[in-house]
C-alpha atoms as a PDB file:
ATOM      1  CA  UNK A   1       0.000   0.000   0.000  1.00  0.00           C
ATOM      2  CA  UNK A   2       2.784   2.326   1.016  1.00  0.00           C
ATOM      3  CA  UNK A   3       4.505   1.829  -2.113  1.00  0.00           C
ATOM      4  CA  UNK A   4       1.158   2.552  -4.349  1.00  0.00           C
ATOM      5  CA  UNK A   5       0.424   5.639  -2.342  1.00  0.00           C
ATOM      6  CA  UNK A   6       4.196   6.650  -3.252  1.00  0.00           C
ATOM      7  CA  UNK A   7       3.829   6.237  -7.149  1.00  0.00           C
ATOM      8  CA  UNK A   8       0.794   8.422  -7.073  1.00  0.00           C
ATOM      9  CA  UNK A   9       2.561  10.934  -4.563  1.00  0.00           C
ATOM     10  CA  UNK A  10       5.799  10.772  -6.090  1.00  0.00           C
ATOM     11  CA  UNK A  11       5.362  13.045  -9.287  1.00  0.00           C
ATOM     12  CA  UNK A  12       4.205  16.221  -6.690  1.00  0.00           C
ATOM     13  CA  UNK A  13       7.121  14.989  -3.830  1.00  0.00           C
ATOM     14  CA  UNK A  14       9.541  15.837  -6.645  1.00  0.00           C
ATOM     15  CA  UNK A  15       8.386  18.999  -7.723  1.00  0.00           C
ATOM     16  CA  UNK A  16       7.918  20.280  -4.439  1.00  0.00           C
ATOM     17  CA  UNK A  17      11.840  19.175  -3.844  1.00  0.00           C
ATOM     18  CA  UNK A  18      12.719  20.277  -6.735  1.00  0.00           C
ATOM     19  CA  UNK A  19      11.317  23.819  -6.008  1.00  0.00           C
ATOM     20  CA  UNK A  20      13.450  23.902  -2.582  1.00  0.00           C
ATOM     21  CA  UNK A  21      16.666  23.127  -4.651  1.00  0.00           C
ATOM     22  CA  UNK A  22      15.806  26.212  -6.447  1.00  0.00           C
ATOM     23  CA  UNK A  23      15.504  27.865  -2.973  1.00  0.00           C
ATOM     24  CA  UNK A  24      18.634  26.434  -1.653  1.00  0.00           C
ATOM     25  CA  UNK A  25      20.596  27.585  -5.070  1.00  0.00           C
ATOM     26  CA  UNK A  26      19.350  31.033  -4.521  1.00  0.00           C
ATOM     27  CA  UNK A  27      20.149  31.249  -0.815  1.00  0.00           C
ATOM     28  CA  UNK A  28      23.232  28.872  -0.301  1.00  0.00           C
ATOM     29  CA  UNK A  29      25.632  31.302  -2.516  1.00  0.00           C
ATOM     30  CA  UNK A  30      24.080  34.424  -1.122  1.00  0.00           C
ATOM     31  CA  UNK A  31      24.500  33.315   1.963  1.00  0.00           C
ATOM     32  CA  UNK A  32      28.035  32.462   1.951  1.00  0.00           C
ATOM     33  CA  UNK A  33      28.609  35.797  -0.052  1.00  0.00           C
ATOM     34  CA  UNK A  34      26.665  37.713   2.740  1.00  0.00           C
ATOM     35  CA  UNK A  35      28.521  35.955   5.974  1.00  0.00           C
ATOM     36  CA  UNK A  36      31.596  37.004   4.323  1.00  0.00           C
ATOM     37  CA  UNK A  37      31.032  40.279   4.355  1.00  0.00           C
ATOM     38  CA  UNK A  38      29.931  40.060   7.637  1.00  0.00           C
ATOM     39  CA  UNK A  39      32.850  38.633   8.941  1.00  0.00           C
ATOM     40  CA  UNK A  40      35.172  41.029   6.667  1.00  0.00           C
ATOM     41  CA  UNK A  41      33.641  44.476   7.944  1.00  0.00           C
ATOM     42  CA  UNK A  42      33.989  43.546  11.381  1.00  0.00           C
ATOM     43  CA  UNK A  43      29.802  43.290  12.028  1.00  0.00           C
ATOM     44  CA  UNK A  44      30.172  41.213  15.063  1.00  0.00           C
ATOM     45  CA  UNK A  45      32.551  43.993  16.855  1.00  0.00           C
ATOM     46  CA  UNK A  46      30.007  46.350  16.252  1.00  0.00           C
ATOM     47  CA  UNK A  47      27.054  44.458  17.124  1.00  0.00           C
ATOM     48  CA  UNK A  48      28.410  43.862  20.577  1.00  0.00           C
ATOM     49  CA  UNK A  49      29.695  47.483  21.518  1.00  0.00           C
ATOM     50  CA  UNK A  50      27.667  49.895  18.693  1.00  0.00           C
ATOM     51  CA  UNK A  51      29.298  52.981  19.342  1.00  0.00           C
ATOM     52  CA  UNK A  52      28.270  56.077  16.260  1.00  0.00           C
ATOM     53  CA  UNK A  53      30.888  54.690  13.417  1.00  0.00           C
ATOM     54  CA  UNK A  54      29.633  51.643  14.111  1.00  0.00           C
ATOM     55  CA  UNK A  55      25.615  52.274  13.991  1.00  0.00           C
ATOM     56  CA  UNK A  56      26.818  53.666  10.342  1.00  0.00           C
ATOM     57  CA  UNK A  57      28.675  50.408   9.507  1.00  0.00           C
ATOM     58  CA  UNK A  58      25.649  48.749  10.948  1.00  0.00           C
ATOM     59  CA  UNK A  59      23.207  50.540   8.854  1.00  0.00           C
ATOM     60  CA  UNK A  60      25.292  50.225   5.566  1.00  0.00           C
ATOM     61  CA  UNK A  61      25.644  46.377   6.202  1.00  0.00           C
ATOM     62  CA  UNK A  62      21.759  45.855   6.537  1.00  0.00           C
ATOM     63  CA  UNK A  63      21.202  48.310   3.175  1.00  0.00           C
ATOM     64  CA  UNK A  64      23.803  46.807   1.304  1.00  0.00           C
ATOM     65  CA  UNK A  65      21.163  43.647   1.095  1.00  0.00           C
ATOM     66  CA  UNK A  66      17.784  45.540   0.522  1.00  0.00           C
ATOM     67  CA  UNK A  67      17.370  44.215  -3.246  1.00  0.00           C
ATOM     68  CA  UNK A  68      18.314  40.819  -2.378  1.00  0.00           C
ATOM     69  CA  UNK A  69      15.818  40.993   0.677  1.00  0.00           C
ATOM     70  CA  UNK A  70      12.854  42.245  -1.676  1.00  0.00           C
ATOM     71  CA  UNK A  71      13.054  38.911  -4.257  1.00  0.00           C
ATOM     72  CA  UNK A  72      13.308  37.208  -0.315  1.00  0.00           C
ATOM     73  CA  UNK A  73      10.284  38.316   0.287  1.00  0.00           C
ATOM     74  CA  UNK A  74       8.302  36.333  -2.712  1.00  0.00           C
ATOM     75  CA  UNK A  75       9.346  33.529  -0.297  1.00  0.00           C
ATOM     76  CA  UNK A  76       6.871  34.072   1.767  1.00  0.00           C
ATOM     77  CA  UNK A  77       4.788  31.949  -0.668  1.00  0.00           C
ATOM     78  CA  UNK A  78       6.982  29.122  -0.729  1.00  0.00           C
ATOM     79  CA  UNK A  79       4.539  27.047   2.264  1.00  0.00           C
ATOM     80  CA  UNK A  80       1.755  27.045   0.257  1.00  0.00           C
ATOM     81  CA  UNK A  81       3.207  25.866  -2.948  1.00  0.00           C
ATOM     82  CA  UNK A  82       4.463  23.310  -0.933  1.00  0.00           C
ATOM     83  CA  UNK A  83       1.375  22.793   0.730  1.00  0.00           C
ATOM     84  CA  UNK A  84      -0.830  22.907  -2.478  1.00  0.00           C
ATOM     85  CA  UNK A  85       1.573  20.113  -4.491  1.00  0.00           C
ATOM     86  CA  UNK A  86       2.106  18.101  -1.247  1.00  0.00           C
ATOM     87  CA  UNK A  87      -1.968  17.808  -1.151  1.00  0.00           C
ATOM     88  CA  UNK A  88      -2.834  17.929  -5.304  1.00  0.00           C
ATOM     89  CA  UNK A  89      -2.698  14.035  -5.380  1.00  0.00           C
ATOM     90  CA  UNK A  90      -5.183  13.125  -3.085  1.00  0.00           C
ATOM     91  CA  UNK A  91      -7.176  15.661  -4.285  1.00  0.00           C
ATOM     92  CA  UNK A  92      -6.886  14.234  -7.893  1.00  0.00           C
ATOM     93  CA  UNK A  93      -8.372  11.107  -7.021  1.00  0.00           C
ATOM     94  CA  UNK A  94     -11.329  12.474  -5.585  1.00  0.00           C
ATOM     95  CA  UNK A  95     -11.708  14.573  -9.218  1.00  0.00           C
ATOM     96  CA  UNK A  96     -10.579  11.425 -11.463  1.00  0.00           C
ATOM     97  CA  UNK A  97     -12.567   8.422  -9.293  1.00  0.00           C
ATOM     98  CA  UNK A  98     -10.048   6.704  -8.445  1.00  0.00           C
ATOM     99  CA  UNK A  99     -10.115   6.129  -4.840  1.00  0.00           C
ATOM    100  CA  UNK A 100     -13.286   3.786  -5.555  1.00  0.00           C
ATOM    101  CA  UNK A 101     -10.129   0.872  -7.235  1.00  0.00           C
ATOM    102  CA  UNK A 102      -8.514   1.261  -3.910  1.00  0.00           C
ATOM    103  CA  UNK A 103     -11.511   1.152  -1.677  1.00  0.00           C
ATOM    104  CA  UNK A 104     -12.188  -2.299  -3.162  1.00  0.00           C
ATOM    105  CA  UNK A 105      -9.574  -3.969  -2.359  1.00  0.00           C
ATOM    106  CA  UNK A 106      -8.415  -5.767   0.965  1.00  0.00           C
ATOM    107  CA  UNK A 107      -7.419  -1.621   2.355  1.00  0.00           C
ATOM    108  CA  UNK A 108     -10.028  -0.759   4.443  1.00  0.00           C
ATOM    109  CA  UNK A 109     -11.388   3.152   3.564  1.00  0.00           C
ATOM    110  CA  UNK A 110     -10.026   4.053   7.358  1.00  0.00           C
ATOM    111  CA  UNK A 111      -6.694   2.614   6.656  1.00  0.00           C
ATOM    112  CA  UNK A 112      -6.018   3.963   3.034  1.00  0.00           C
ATOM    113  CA  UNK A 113      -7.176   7.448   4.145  1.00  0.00           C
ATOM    114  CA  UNK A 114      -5.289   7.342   7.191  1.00  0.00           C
ATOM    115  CA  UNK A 115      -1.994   6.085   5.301  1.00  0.00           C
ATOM    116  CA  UNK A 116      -2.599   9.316   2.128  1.00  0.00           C
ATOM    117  CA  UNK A 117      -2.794  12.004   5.297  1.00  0.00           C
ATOM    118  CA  UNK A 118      -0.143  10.740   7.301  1.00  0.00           C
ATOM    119  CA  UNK A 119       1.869  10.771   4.288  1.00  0.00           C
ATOM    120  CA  UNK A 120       0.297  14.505   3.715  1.00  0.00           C
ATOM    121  CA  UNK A 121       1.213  15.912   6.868  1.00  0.00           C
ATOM    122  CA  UNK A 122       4.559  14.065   7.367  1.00  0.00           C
ATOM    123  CA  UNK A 123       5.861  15.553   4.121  1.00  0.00           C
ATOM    124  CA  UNK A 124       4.149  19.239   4.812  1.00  0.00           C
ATOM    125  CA  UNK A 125       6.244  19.193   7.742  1.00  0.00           C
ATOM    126  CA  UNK A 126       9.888  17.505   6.447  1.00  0.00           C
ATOM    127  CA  UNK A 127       9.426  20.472   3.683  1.00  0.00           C
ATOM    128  CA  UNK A 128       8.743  23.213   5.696  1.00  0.00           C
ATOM    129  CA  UNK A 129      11.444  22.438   8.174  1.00  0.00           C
ATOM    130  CA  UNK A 130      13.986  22.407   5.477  1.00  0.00           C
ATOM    131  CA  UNK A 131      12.548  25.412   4.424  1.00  0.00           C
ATOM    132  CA  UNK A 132      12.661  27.504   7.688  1.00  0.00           C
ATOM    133  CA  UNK A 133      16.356  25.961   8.483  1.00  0.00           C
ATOM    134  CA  UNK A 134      17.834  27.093   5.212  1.00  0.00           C
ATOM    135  CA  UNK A 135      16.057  30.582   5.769  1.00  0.00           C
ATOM    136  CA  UNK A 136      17.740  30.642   9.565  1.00  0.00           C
ATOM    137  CA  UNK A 137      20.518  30.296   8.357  1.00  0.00           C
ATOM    138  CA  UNK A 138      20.565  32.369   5.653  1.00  0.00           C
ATOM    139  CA  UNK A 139      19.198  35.474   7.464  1.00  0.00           C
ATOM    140  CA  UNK A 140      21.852  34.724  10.858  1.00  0.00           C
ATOM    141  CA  UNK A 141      23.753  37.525   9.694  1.00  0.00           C
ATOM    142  CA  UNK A 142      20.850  40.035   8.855  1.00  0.00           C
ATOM    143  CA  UNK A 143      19.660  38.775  12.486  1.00  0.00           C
ATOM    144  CA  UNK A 144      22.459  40.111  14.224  1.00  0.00           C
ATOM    145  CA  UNK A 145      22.038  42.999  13.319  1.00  0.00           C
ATOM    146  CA  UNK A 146      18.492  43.835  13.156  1.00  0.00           C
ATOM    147  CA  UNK A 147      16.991  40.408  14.775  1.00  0.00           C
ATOM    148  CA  UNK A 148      13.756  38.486  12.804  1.00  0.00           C
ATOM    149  CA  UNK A 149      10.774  40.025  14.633  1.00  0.00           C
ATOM    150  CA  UNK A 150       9.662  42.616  12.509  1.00  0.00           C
ATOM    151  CA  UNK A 151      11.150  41.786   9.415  1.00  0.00           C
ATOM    152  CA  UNK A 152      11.392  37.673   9.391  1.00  0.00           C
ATOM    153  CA  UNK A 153       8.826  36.823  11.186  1.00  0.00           C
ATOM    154  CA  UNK A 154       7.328  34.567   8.631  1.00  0.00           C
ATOM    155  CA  UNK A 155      10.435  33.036   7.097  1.00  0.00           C
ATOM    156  CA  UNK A 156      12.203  32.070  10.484  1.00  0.00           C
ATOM    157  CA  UNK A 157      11.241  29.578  14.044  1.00  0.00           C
ATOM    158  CA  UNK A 158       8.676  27.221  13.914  1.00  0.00           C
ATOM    159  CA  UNK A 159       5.325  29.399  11.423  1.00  0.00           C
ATOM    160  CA  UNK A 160       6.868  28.393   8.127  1.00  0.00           C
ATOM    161  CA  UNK A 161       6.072  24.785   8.856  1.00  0.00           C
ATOM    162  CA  UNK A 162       2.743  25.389  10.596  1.00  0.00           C
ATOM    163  CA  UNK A 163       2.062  27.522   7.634  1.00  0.00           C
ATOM    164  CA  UNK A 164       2.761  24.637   4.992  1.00  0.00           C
ATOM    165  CA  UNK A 165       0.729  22.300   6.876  1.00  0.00           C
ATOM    166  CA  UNK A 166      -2.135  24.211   6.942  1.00  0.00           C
ATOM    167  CA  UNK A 167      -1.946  24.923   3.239  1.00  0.00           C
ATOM    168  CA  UNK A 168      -1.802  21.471   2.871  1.00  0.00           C
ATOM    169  CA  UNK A 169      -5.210  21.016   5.345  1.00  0.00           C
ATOM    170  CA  UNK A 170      -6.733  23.723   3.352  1.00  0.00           C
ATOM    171  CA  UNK A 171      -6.372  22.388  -0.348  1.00  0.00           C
ATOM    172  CA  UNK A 172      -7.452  18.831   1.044  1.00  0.00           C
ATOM    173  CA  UNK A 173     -10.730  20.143   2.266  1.00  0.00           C
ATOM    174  CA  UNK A 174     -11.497  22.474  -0.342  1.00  0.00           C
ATOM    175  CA  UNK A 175     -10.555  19.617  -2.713  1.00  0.00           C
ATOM    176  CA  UNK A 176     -12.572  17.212  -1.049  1.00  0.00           C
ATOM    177  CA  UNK A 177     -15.795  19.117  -0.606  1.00  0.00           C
ATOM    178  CA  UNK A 178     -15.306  20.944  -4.530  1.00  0.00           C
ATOM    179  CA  UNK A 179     -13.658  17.632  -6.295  1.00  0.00           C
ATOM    180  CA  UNK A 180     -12.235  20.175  -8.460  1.00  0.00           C
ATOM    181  CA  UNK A 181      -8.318  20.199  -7.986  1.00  0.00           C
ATOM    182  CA  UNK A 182      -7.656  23.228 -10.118  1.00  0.00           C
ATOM    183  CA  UNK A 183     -10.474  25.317  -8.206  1.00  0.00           C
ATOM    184  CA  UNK A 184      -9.325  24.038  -4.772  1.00  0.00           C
ATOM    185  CA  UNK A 185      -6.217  25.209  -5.381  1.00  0.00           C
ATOM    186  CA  UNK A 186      -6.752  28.205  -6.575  1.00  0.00           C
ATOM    187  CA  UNK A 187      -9.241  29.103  -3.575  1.00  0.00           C
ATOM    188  CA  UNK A 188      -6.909  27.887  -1.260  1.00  0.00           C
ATOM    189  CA  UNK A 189      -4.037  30.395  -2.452  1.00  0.00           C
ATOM    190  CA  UNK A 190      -6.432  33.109  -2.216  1.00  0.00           C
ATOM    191  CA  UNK A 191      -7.902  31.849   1.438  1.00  0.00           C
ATOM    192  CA  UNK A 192      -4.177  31.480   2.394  1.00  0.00           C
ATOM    193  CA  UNK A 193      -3.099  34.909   1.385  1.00  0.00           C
ATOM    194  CA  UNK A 194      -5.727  36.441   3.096  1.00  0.00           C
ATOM    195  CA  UNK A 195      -5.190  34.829   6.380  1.00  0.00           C
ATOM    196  CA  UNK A 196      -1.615  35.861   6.201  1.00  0.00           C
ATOM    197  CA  UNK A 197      -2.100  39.230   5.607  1.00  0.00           C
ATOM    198  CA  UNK A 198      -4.771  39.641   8.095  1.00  0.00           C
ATOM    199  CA  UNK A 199      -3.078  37.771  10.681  1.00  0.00           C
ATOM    200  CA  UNK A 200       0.013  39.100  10.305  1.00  0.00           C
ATOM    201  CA  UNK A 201      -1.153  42.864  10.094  1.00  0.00           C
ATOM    202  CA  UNK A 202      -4.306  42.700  12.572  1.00  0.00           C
ATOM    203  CA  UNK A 203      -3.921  39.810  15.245  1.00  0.00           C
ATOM    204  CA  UNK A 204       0.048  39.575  15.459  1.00  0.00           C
ATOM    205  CA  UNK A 205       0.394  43.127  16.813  1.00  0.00           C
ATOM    206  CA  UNK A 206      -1.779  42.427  19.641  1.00  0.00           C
ATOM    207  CA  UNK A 207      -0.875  38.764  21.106  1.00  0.00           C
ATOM    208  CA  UNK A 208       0.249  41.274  23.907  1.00  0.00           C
ATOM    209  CA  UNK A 209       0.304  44.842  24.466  1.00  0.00           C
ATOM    210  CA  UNK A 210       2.807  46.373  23.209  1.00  0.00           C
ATOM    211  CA  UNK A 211       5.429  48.579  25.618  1.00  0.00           C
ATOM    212  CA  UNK A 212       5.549  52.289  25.677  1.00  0.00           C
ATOM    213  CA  UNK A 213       8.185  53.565  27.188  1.00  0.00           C
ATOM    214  CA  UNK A 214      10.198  56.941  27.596  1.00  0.00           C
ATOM    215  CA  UNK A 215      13.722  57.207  28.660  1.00  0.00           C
ATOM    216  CA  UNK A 216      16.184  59.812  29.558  1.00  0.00           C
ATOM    217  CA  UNK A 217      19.936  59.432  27.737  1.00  0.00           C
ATOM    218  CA  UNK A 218      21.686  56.609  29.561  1.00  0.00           C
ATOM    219  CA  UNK A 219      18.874  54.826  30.439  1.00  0.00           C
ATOM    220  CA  UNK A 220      17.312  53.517  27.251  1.00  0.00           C
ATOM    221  CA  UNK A 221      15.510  50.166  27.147  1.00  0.00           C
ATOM    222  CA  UNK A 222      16.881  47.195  25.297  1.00  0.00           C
ATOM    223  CA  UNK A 223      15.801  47.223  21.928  1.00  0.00           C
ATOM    224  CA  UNK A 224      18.390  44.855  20.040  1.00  0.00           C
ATOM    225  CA  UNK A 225      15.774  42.796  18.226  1.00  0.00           C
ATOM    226  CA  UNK A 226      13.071  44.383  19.190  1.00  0.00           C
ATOM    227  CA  UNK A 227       9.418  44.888  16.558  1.00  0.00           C
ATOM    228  CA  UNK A 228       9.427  48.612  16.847  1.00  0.00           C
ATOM    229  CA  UNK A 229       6.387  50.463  15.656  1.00  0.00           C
ATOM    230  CA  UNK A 230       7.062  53.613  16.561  1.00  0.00           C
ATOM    231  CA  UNK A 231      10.317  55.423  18.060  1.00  0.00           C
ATOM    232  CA  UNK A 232      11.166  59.175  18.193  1.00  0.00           C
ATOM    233  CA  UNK A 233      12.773  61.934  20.791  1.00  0.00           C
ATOM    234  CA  UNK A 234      11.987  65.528  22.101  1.00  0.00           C
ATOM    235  CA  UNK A 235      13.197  68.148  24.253  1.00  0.00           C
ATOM    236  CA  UNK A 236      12.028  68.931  27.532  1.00  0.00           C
ATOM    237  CA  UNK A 237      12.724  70.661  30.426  1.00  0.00           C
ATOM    238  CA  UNK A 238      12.990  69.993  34.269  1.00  0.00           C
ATOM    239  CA  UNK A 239       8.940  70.768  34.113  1.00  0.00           C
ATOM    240  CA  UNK A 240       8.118  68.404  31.993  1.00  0.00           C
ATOM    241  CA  UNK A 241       7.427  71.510  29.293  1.00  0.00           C
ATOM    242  CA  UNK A 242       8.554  71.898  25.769  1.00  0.00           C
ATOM    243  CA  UNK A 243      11.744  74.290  25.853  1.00  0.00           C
ATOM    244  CA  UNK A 244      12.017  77.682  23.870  1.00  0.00           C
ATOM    245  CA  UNK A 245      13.018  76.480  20.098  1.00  0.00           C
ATOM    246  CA  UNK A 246      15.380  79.629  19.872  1.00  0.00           C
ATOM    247  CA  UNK A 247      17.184  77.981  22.860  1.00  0.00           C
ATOM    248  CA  UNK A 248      17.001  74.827  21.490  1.00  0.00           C
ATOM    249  CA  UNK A 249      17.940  76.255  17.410  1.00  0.00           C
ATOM    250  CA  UNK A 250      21.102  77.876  19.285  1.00  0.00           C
ATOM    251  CA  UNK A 251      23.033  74.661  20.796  1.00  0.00           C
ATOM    252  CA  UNK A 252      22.675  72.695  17.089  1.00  0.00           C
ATOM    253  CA  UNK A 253      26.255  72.133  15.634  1.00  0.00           C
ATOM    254  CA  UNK A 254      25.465  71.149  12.675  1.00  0.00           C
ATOM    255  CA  UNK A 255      22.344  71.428   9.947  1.00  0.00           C
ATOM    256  CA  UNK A 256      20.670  68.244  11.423  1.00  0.00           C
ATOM    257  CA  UNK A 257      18.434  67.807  14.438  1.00  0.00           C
ATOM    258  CA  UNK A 258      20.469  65.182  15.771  1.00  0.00           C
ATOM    259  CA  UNK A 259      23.816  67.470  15.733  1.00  0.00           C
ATOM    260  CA  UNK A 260      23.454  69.576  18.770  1.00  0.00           C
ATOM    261  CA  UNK A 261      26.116  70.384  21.615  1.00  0.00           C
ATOM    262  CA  UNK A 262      24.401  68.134  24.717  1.00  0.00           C
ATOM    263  CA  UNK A 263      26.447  70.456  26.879  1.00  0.00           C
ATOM    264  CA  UNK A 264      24.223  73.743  25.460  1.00  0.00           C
ATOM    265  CA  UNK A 265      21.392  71.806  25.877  1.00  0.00           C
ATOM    266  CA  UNK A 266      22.690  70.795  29.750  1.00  0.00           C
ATOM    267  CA  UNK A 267      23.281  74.579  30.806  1.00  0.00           C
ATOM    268  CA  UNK A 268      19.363  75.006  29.618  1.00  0.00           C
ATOM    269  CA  UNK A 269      18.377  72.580  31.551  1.00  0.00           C
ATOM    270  CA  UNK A 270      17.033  71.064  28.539  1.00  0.00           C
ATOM    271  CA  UNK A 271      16.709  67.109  28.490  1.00  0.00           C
ATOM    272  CA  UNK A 272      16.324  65.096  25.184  1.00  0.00           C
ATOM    273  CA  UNK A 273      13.338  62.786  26.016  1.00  0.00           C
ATOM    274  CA  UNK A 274      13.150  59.725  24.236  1.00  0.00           C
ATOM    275  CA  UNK A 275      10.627  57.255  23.437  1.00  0.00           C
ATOM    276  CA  UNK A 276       9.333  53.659  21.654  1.00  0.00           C
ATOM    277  CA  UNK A 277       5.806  51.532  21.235  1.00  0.00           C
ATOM    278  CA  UNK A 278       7.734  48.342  20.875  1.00  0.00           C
ATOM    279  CA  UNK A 279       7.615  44.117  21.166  1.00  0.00           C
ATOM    280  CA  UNK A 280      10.942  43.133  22.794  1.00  0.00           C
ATOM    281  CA  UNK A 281      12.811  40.660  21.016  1.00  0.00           C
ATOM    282  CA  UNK A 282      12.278  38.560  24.250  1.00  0.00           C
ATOM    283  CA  UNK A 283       8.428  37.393  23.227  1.00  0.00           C
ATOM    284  CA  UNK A 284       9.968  36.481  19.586  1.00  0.00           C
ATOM    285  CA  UNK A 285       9.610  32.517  20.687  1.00  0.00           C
ATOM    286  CA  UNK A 286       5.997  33.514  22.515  1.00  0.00           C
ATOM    287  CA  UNK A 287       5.004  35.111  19.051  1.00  0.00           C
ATOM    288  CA  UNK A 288       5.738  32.404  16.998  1.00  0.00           C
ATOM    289  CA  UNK A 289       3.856  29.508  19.596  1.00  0.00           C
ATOM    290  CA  UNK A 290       0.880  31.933  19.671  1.00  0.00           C
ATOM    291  CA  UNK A 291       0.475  31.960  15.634  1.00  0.00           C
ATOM    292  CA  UNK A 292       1.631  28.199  14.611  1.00  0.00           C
ATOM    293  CA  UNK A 293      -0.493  27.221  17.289  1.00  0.00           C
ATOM    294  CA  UNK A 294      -3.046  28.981  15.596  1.00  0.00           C
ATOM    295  CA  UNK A 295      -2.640  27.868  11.909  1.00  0.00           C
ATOM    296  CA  UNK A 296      -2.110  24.416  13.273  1.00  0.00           C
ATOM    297  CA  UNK A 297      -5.269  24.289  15.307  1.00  0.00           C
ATOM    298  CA  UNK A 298      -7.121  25.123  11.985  1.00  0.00           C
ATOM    299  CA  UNK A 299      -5.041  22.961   9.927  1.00  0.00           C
ATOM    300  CA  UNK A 300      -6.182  19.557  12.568  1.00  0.00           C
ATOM    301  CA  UNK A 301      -9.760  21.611  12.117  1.00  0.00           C
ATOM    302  CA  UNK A 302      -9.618  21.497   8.257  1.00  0.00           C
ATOM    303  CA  UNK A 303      -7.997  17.700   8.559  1.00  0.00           C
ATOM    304  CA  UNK A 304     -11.165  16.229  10.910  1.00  0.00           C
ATOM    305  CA  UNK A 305     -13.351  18.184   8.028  1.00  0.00           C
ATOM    306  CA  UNK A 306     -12.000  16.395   5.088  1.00  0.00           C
ATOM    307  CA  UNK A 307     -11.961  12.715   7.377  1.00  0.00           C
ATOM    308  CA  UNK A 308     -15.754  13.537   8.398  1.00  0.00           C
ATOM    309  CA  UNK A 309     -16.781  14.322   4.582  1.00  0.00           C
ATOM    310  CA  UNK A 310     -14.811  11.279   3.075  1.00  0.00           C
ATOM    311  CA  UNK A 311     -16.584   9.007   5.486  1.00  0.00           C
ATOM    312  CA  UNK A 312     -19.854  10.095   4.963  1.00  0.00           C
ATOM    313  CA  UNK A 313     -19.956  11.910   1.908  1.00  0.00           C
ATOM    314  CA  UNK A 314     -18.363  10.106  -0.382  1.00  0.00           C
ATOM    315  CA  UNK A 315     -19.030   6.746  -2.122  1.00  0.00           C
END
């Protein structure tokens, strides 16, 4: 049985390896190109003691990459291509008939259809966890620097394969219930998408407050890593009050805001206020459990669907 369910499985299996050699022969080379820069600049020194020349070296190293990071970002729909081919062949032999040869033979219907999802599931997640290691690794340098949260999120820890695997869930039950592989797939791209977006934009934000905070110089928070939504500074004096701008406009050194003698500002009693709306890199691990716990729950949801309406309605 194993071995049929692989020659009707196989043809899909191949593509969908086939599409994360592509993957790997984009990333591997970059990769290597990008940790060698990394290591040649001196990026590591600067990550652990970012003094001003090195916040510029910092900022050029993480630029230096923004092309490369937007064709990256078509990645994000590498889980449910995987998903979609990983689940096309069961799918087909709801739309071509053929599950009736196998369901009369010595297979029982329970057995067969427990054997094709297994097989479903335990490829969904072999692919995606190739998929999110080879995107760890290629981002490691990127994630010194600026850390995954806000702009990895999807690509890195343990979503990618909670995303394939409900990609997988979905085309099964749309194929199932539509017999229509073509239209199952394409409805489950667009269901997919849609859940992304709105999960990622909407719900993600607020799987805990986010932290406002305002600091004095010296005593900023931690922010390595951190999801930062909004961040910013003012002036204020020792009443809490906005200082006179022709007091302020007079200790600038330079044409920018940021150039300004802090010992003018000092003698004015004039305090550069600070502050953030942030997610510390801390609840990065918390994040990720919260959402692949949620596309997993509907993925076993979707699964149970597609069991239930095999079993009793189909013949």
């Amino acid at each position: 049985m194993i071995w049929v369910i692989w020659r009707q499985q196989r043809t899909e299996t191949l593509i969908a390896t086939l599409l994360l050699v592509l993957v790997a022969a984009l990333l591997v080379p970059t990769g290597l190109h990008m940790a060698s820069v990394y290591d040649s600049d001196g990026i590591a020194a600067c990550v652990a003691d970012p003094s001003d020349t090195c916040r510029q070296t910092l900022d050029s190293f993480a630029s230096r990459w923004n092309t490369l990071l937007s064709f990256v970002g078509w990645l994000n729909l590498v889980p449910v291509l995987l998903g979609a081919l990983l689940a096309a062949p069961l799918v087909l032999e709801f739309e071509r008939g053929t599950f009736r040869l196998a369901w009369t033979q010595s297979v029982s219907r329970d057995r067969w259809l427990a054997m094709r999802i297994a097989l479903v599931v335990a490829a969904s997640l072999a692919t995606g966890l190739f998929f999110t290691l080879l995107m760890t690794w290629w981002r490691d340098p990127l994630d010194d620097v600026s850390g995954p949260f806000s702009d990895a999120f999807d690509l890195e820890g343990i979503v990618p394969l909670s995303y394939t695997l409900f990609a997988a869930a979905l085309v099964m039950a749309l194929g199932v219930a539509l017999r229509r592989a073509a239209a199952a797939i394409g409805l489950a791209f667009v269901l997919f998408l849609a859940l992304r977006i709105g999960i990622g934009n909407w719900a993600r934000p607020n799987y805990q407050g986010p932290i406002d905070a305002m600091w004095t110089e010296g005593a900023s928070p931690d922010l390595r890593g951190a999801w930062i939504f909004r961040q910013g500074g003012e002036f204020r004096v020792a009443d809490g009050q906005a200082p006179d701008p022709s007091v302020v406009q007079g200790c600038l050194t330079g044409p920018e805001i940021k150039s300004f003698d802090r010992e003018c500002l000092a003698d004015h009693g004039i305090q550069v206020v600070a502050h953030a709306t942030y997610h510390p890199y801390s609840r990065f691990w918390l994040f990720q459990a919260i959402e692949a716990g949620i596309f997993v729950t509907m993925a076993l949801a979707l699964l149970a669907f597609s069991v239930w309406w095999i079993r009793r309605r189909i013949s």
